[in-house]
Protein backbone atom coordinates (compact mmCIF):
# COMPACT_ATOMS: atom_id res chain seq x y z
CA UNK A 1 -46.68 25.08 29.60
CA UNK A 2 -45.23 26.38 26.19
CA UNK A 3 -41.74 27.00 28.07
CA UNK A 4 -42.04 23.51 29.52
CA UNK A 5 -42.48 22.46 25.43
CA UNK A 6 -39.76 24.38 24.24
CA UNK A 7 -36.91 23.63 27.25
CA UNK A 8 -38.32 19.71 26.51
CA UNK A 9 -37.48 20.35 22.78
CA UNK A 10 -34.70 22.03 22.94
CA UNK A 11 -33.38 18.94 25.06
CA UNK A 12 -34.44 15.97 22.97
CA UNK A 13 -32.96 18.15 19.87
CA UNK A 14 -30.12 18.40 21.65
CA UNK A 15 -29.84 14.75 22.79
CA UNK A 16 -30.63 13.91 19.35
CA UNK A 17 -27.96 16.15 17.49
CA UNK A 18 -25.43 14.44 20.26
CA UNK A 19 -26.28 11.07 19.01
CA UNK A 20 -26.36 11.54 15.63
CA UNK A 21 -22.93 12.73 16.09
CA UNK A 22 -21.58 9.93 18.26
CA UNK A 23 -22.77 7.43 15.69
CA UNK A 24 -19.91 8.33 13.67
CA UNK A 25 -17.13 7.46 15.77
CA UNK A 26 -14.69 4.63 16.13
CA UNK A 27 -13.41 3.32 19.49
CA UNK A 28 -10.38 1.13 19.87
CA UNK A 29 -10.13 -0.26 23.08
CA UNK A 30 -6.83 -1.84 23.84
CA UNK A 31 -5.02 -3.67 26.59
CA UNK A 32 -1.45 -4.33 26.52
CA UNK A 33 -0.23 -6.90 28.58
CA UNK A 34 3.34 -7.43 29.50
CA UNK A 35 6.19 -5.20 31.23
CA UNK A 36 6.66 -2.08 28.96
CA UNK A 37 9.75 -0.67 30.82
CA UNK A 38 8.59 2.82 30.96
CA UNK A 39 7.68 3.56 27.25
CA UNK A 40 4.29 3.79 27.63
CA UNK A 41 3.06 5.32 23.81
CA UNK A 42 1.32 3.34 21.32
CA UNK A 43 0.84 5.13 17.73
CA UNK A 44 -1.32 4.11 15.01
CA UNK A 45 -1.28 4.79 11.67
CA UNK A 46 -1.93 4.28 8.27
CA UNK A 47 0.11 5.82 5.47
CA UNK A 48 -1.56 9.34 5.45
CA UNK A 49 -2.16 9.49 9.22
CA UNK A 50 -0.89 9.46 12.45
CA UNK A 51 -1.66 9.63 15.99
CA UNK A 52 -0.56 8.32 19.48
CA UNK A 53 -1.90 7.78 23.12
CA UNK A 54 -0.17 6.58 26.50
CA UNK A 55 -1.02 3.73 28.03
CA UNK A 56 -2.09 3.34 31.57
CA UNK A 57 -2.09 0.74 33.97
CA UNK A 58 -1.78 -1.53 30.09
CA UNK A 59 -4.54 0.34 28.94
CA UNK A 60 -5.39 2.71 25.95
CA UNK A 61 -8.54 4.03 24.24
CA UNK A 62 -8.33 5.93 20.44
CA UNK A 63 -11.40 8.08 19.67
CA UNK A 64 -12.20 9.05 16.17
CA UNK A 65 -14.73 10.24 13.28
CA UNK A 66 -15.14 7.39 10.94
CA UNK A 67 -14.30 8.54 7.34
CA UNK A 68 -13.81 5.41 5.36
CA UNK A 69 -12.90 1.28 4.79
CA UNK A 70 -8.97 1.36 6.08
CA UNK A 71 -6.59 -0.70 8.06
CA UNK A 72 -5.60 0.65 11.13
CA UNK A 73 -1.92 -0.09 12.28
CA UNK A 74 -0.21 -0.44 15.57
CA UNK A 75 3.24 0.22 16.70
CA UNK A 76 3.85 0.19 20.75
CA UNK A 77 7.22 2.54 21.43
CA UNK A 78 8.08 -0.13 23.30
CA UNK A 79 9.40 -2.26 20.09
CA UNK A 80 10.85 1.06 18.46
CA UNK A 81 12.85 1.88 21.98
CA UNK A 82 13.63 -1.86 22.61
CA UNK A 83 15.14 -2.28 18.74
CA UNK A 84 12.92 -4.94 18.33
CA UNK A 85 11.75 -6.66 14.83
CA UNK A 86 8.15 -5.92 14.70
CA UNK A 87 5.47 -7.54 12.22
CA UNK A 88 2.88 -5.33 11.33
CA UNK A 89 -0.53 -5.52 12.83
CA UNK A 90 -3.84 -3.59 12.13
CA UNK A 91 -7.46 -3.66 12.61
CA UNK A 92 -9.95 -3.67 9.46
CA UNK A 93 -12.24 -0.50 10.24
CA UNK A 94 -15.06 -0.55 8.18
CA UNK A 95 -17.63 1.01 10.13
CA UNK A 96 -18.21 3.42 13.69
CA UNK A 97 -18.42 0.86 16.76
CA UNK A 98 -16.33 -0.02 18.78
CA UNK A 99 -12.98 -2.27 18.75
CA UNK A 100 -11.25 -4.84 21.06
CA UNK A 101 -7.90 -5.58 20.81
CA UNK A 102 -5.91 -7.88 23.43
CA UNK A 103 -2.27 -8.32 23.29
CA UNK A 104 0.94 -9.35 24.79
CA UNK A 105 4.16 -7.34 24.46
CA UNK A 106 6.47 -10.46 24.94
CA UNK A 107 4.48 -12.48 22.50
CA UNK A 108 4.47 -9.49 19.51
CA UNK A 109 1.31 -8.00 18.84
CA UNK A 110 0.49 -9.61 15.27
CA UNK A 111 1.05 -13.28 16.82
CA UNK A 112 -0.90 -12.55 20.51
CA UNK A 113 -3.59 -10.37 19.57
CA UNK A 114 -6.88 -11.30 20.05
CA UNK A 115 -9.96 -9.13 18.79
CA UNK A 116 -13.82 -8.76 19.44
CA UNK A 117 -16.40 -5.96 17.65
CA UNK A 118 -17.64 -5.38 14.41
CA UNK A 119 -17.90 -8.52 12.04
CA UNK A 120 -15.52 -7.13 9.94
CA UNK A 121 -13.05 -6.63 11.60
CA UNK A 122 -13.07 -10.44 13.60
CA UNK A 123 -13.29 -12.23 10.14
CA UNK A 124 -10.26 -10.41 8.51
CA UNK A 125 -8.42 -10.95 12.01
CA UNK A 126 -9.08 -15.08 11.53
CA UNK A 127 -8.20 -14.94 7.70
CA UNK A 128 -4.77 -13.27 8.67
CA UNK A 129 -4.45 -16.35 11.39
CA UNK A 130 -5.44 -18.89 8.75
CA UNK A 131 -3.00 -17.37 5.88
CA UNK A 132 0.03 -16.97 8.45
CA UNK A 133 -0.93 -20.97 9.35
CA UNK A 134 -0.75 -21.41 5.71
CA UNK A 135 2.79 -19.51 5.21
CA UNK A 136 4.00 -22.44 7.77
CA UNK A 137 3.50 -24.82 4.54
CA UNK A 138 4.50 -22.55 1.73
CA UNK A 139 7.81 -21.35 2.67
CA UNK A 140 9.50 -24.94 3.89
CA UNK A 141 8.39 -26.08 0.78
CA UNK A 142 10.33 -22.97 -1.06
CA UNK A 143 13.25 -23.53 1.26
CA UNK A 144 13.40 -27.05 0.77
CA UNK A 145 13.69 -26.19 -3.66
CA UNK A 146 15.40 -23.19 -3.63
CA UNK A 147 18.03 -22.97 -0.48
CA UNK A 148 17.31 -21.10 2.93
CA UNK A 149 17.65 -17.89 1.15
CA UNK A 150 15.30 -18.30 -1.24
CA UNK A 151 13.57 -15.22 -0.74
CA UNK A 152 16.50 -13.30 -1.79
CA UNK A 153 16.29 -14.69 -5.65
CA UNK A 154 15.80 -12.02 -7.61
CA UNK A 155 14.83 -11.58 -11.58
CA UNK A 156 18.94 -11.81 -12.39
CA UNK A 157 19.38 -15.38 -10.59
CA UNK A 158 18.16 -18.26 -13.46
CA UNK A 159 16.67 -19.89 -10.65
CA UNK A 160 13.50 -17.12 -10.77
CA UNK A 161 11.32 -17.96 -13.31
CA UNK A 162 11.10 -21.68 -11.36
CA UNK A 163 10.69 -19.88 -8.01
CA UNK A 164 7.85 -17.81 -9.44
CA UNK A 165 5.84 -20.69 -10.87
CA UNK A 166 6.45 -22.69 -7.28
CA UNK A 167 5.17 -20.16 -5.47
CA UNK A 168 2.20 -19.13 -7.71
CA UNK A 169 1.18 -22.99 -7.20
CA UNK A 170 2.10 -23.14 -3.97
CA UNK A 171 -0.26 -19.94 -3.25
CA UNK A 172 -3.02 -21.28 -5.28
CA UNK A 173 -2.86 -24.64 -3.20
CA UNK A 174 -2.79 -22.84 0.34
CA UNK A 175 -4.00 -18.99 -0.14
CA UNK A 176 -7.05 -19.29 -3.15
CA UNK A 177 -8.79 -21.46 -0.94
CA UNK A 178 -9.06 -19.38 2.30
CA UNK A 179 -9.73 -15.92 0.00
CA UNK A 180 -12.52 -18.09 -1.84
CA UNK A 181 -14.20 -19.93 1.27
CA UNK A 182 -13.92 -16.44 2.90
CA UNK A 183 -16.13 -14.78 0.15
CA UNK A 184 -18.51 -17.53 0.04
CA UNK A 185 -19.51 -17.21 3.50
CA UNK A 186 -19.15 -13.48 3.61
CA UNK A 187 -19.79 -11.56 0.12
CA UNK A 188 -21.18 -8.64 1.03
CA UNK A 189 -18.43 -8.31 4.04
CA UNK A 190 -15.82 -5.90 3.93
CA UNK A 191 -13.26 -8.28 5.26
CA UNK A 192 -13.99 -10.26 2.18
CA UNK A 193 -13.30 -7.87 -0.52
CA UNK A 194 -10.53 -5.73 1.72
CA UNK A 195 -8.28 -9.45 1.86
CA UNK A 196 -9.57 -9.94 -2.06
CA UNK A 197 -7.60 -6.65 -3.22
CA UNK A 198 -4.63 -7.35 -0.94
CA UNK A 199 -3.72 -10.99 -1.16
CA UNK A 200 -6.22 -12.03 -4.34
CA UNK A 201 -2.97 -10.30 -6.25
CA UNK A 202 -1.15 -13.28 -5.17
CA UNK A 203 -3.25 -15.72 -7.11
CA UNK A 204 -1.57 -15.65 -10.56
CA UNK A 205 -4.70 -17.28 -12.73
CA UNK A 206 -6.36 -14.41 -14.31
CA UNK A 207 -9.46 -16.67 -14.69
CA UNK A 208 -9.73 -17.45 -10.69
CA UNK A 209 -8.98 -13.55 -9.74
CA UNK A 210 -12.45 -12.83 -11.89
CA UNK A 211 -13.93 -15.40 -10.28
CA UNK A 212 -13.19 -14.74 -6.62
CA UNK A 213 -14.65 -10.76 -7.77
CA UNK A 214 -17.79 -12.00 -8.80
CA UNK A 215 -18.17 -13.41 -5.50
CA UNK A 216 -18.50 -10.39 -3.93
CA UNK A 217 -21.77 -9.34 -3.09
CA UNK A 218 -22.80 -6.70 -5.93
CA UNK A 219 -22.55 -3.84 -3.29
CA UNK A 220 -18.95 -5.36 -2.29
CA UNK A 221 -18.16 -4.85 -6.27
CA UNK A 222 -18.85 -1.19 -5.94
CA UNK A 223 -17.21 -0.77 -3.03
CA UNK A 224 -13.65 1.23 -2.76
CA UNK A 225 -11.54 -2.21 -2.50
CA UNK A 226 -14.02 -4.15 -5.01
CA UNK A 227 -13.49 -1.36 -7.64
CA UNK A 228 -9.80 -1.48 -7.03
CA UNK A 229 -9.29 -5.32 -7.82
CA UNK A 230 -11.47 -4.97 -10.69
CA UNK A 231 -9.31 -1.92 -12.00
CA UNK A 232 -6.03 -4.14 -11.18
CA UNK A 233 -7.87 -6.55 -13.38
CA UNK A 234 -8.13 -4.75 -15.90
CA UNK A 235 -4.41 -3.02 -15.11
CA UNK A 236 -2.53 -6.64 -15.61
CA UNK A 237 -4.62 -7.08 -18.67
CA UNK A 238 -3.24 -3.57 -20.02
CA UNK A 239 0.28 -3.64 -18.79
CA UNK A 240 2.26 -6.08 -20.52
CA UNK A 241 5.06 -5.45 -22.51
CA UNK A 242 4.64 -4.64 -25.91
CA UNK A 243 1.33 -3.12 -24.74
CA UNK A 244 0.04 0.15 -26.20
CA UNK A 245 -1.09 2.52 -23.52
CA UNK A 246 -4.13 3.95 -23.18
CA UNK A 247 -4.37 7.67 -23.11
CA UNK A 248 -5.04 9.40 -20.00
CA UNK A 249 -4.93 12.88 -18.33
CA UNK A 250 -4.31 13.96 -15.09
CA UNK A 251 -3.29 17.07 -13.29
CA UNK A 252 -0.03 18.32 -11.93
CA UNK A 253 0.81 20.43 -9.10
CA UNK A 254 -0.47 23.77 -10.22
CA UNK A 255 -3.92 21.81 -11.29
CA UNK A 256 -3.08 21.98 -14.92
CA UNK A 257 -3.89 18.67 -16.73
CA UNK A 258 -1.22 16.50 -18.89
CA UNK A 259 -2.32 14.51 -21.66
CA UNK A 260 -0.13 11.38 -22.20
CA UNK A 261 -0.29 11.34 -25.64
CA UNK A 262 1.23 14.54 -25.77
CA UNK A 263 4.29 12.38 -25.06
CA UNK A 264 4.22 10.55 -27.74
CA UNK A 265 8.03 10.62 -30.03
CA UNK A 266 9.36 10.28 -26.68
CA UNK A 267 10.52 7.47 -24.47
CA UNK A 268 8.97 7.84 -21.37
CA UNK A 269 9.55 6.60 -17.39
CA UNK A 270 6.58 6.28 -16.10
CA UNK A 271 7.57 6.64 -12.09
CA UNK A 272 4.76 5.49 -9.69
CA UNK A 273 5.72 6.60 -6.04
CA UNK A 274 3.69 8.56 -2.57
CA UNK A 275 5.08 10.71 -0.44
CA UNK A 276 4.95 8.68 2.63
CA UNK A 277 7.03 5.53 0.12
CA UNK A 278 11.01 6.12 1.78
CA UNK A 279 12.28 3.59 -1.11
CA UNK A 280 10.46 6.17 -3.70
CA UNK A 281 12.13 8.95 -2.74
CA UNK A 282 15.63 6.73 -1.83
CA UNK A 283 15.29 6.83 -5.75
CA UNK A 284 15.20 10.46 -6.73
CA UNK A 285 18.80 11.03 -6.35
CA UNK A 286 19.61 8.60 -9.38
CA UNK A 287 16.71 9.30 -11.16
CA UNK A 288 17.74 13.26 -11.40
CA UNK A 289 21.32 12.19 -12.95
CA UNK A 290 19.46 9.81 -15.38
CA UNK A 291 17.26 12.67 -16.27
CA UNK A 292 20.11 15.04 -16.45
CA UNK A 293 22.17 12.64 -18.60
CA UNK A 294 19.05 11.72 -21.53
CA UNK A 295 16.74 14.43 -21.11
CA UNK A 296 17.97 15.78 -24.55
CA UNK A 297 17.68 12.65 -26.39
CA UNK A 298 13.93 12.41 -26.81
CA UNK A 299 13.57 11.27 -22.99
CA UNK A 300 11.19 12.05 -20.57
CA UNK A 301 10.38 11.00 -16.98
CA UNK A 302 6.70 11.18 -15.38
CA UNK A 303 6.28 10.84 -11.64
CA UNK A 304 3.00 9.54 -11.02
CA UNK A 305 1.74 9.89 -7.02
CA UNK A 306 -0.78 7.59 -5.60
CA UNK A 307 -1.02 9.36 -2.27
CA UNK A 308 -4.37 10.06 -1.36
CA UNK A 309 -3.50 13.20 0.46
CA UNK A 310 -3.13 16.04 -2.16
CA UNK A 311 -1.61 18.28 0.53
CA UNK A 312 1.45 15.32 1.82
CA UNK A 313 1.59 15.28 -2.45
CA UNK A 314 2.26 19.27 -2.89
CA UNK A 315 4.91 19.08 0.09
CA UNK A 316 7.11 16.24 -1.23
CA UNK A 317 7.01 18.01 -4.67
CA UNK A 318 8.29 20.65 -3.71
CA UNK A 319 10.73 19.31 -1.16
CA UNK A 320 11.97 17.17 -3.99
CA UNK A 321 12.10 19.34 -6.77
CA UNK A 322 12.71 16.99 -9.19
CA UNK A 323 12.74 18.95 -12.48
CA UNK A 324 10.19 16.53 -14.67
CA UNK A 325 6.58 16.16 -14.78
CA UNK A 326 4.53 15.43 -12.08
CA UNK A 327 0.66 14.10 -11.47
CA UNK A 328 -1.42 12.98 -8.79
CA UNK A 329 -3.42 10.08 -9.63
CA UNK A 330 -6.56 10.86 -9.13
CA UNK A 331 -8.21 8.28 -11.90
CA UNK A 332 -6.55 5.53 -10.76
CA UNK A 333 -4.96 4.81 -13.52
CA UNK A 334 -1.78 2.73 -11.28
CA UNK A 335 -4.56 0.25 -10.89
CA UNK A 336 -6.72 0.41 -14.21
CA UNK A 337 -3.69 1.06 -16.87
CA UNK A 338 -0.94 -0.55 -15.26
CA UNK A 339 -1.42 -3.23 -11.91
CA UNK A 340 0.88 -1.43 -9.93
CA UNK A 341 0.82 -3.33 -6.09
CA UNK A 342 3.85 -1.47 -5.04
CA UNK A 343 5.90 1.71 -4.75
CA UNK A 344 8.30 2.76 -6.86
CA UNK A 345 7.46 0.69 -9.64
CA UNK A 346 8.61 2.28 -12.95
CA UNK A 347 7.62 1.44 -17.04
CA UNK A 348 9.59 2.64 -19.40
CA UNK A 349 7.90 4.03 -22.48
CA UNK A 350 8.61 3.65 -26.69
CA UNK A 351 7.70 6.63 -28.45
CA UNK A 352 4.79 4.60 -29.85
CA UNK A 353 2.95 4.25 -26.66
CA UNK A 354 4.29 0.70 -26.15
CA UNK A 355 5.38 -0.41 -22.96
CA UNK A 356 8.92 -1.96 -23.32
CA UNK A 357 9.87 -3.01 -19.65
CA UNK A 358 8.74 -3.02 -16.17
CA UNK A 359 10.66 -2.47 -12.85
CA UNK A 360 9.46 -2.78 -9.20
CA UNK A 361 11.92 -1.22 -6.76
CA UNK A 362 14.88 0.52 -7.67
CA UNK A 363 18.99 -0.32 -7.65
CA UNK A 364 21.20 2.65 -6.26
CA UNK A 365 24.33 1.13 -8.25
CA UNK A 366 21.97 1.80 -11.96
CA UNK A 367 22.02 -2.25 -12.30
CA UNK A 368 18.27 -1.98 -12.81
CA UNK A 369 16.52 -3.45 -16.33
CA UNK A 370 15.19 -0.20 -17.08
CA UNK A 371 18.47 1.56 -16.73
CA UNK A 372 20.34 -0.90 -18.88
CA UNK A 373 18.34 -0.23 -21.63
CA UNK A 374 18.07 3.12 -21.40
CA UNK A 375 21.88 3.07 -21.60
CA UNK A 376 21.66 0.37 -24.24
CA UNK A 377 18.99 3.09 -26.40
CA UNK A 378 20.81 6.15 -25.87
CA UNK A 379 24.94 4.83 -24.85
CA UNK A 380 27.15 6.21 -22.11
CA UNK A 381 25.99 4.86 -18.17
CA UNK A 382 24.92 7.38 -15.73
CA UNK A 383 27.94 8.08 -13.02
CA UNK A 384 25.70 9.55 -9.75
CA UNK A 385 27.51 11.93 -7.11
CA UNK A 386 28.72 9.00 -4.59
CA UNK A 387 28.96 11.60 -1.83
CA UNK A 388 25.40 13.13 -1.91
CA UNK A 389 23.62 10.24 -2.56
CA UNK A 390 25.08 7.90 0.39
CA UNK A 391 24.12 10.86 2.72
CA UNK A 392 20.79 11.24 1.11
CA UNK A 393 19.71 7.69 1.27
CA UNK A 394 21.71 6.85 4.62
CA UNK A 395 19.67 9.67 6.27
CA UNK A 396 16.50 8.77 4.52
CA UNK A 397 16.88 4.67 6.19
CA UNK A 398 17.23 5.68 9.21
CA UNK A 399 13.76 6.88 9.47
CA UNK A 400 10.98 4.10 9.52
CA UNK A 401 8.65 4.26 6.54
CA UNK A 402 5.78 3.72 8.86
CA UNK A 403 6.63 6.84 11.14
CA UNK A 404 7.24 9.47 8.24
CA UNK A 405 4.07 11.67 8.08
């Protein structure tokens, strides 16, 4: 009888332990509909992972642990083989379960796909349909202003500051009202404050941003994303020019911290980038002449990495090399001290703390704000290596951002 007991035990432990552990996973379950010529992979990824399974018979499963809020991305080899021009579609995953995804190949997987599972993940799949129907109003209007290639205007065409303040009412006319009826009927969803930190940026009144976060359900606010918006809050409060900025300390690549005061006397670039960003490290080539060229004029650059893998970090510092300082941000200070949305995005420094200019992106050809002044400050324009840096970047392009692990 006390066998019996134990053997019964020892199973229901067992069986218990096994579903404890299953709890934790995710399960996408995909079809694929459509004539895939042979190339039978899809990959998904996100820009720290990677992983791929074959499809069968327009089938495919991906098993794994979940470990946090994160959007899920799909590429089918099919596009990358075909050459085709692929949109970008993920999945919210904000919890185990398990994941539905339908799609055609002919019709592109961001306009066809169809998706059924965790709440989540079905209301940020109906947002992206609404703010894509929404995009259909907004960018006629644009083109109708501002010319069929409006999208092209950039901060050196006088037509720019117009363009900005047509499209910030434009967005606040189409976009602010999906993002707000969204968190009205869903605070305490993780759709809600996952599409708040991506496209709530897009809303250019300060006053409505704060508003759409105290929306959010008060466990949404201390959530990953709802802590993020807030600190971009904050960040675009912080960050304008002729803003002092706040001290902060964070640690390099041999764990040793670096106080940013300790800067002070010096003008500064401030270089946000990640490891996995191909424009970012596109950059480095120019940014090692500028250095080279200023570095004994009071000048100073500091490369700032958001990745969120420490390891992917270490690797691309020391593949790079780049001879000035380096920290991982592990504060989040891109978000809290400066509103950075995207990589490279570079501030250049006074030796007061103050922040004198702002760039997003980087020119090859040293036609960049930042650069200008810097030449402007300390005279002579930077001449970069024409040879090593074509190579460099022409080898970096041909790899697809989304693919480099």
């Amino acid at each position: 009888m006390k066998k019996y007991f134990l053997s019964a035990l020892t199973v229901m432990l067992f069986s218990c332990g096994f579903a404890q552990t299953n709890s934790n996973i995710v399960v996408i379950k995909g079809t694929l509909d459509g004539d895939l010529k042979g190339f039978n992979k899809m990959y998904i990824y996100t820009p720290t992972t990677y992983d791929s399974v074959v499809i069968k018979n327009g089938q495919y499963t991906f098993s794994f642990p979940f470990s946090g809020v994160t959007l899920k991305l799909f590429y089918p080899e099919y596009i990358k083989k075909m050459r085709q021009m692929y949109q970008p579609f993920g999945i919210l995953i904000a919890g185990p379960g398990t994941y539905h995804v339908t799609s055609d190949i002919a019709k592109g997987m961001y306009q066809s796909s169809e998706v059924k599972g965790p709440e989540s993940m079905v209301l940020y799949r109906q947002f992206e349909r609404d703010q894509n129907e929404a995009y259909k109003n907004i960018n006629p209007a644009l083109e109708k202003l501002y010319g069929e290639n409006w999208y092209n205007i950039d901060e050196k065409d006088p037509r720019y500051e117009a363009l900005q303040k047509s499209r910030d009412s434009l967005t606040e006319v189409y976009i602010y009202p999906l993002i707000k009826n969204l968190i009205k009927k869903h605070p305490d969803s993780y759709a809600s404050a996952y599409v708040l930190s991506g496209s709530g940026s897009m809303i250019a009144s300060m006053e409505k941003k704060e508003q759409l976060l105290g929306m959010l359900s008060p466990r949404m606010r201390k959530s990953e994303m709802g802590k993020k918006f807030a600190d971009y809050i904050q960040g675009l409060k912080s960050s304008g020019i002729g803003n002092t900025v706040a001290n902060f300390v964070l640690p390099d690549a041999q764990n040793k911290n670096i106080d940013f005061n300790s800067l002070r006397g010096k003008y500064v670039l401030i270089d946000f980038w990640a490891s996995w960003c191909g424009p970012c490290r596109q950059s480095f080539p120019r940014m090692r002449e500028v250095y080279k060229k200023y570095k004994d004029n009071k000048f100073e650059i500091y490369s700032i990495s958001i990745d969120e893998d420490k390891k992917a970090w270490l690797k691309a510092v020391k593949e790079e090399n780049n001879p000035w300082l380096q920290s991982l941000d592990t504060k989040n200070i891109s978000q809290s001290s400066f509103a950075v949305t995207g990589v490279p995005t570079t501030f250049l420094i006074d030796p007061q703390g103050k922040i004198m200019d702002k760039e997003v992106g980087f020119d090859p050809d040293g036609e960049g704000e930042i650069e200008k002044k810097l030449d402007v400050l300390f005279g002579g324009s930077v001449s970069l290596k024409p040879d090593a840096s074509k190579q460099e970047t022409k080898e970096r392009k041909s790899i697809p951002a989304a693919l480099i692990n």
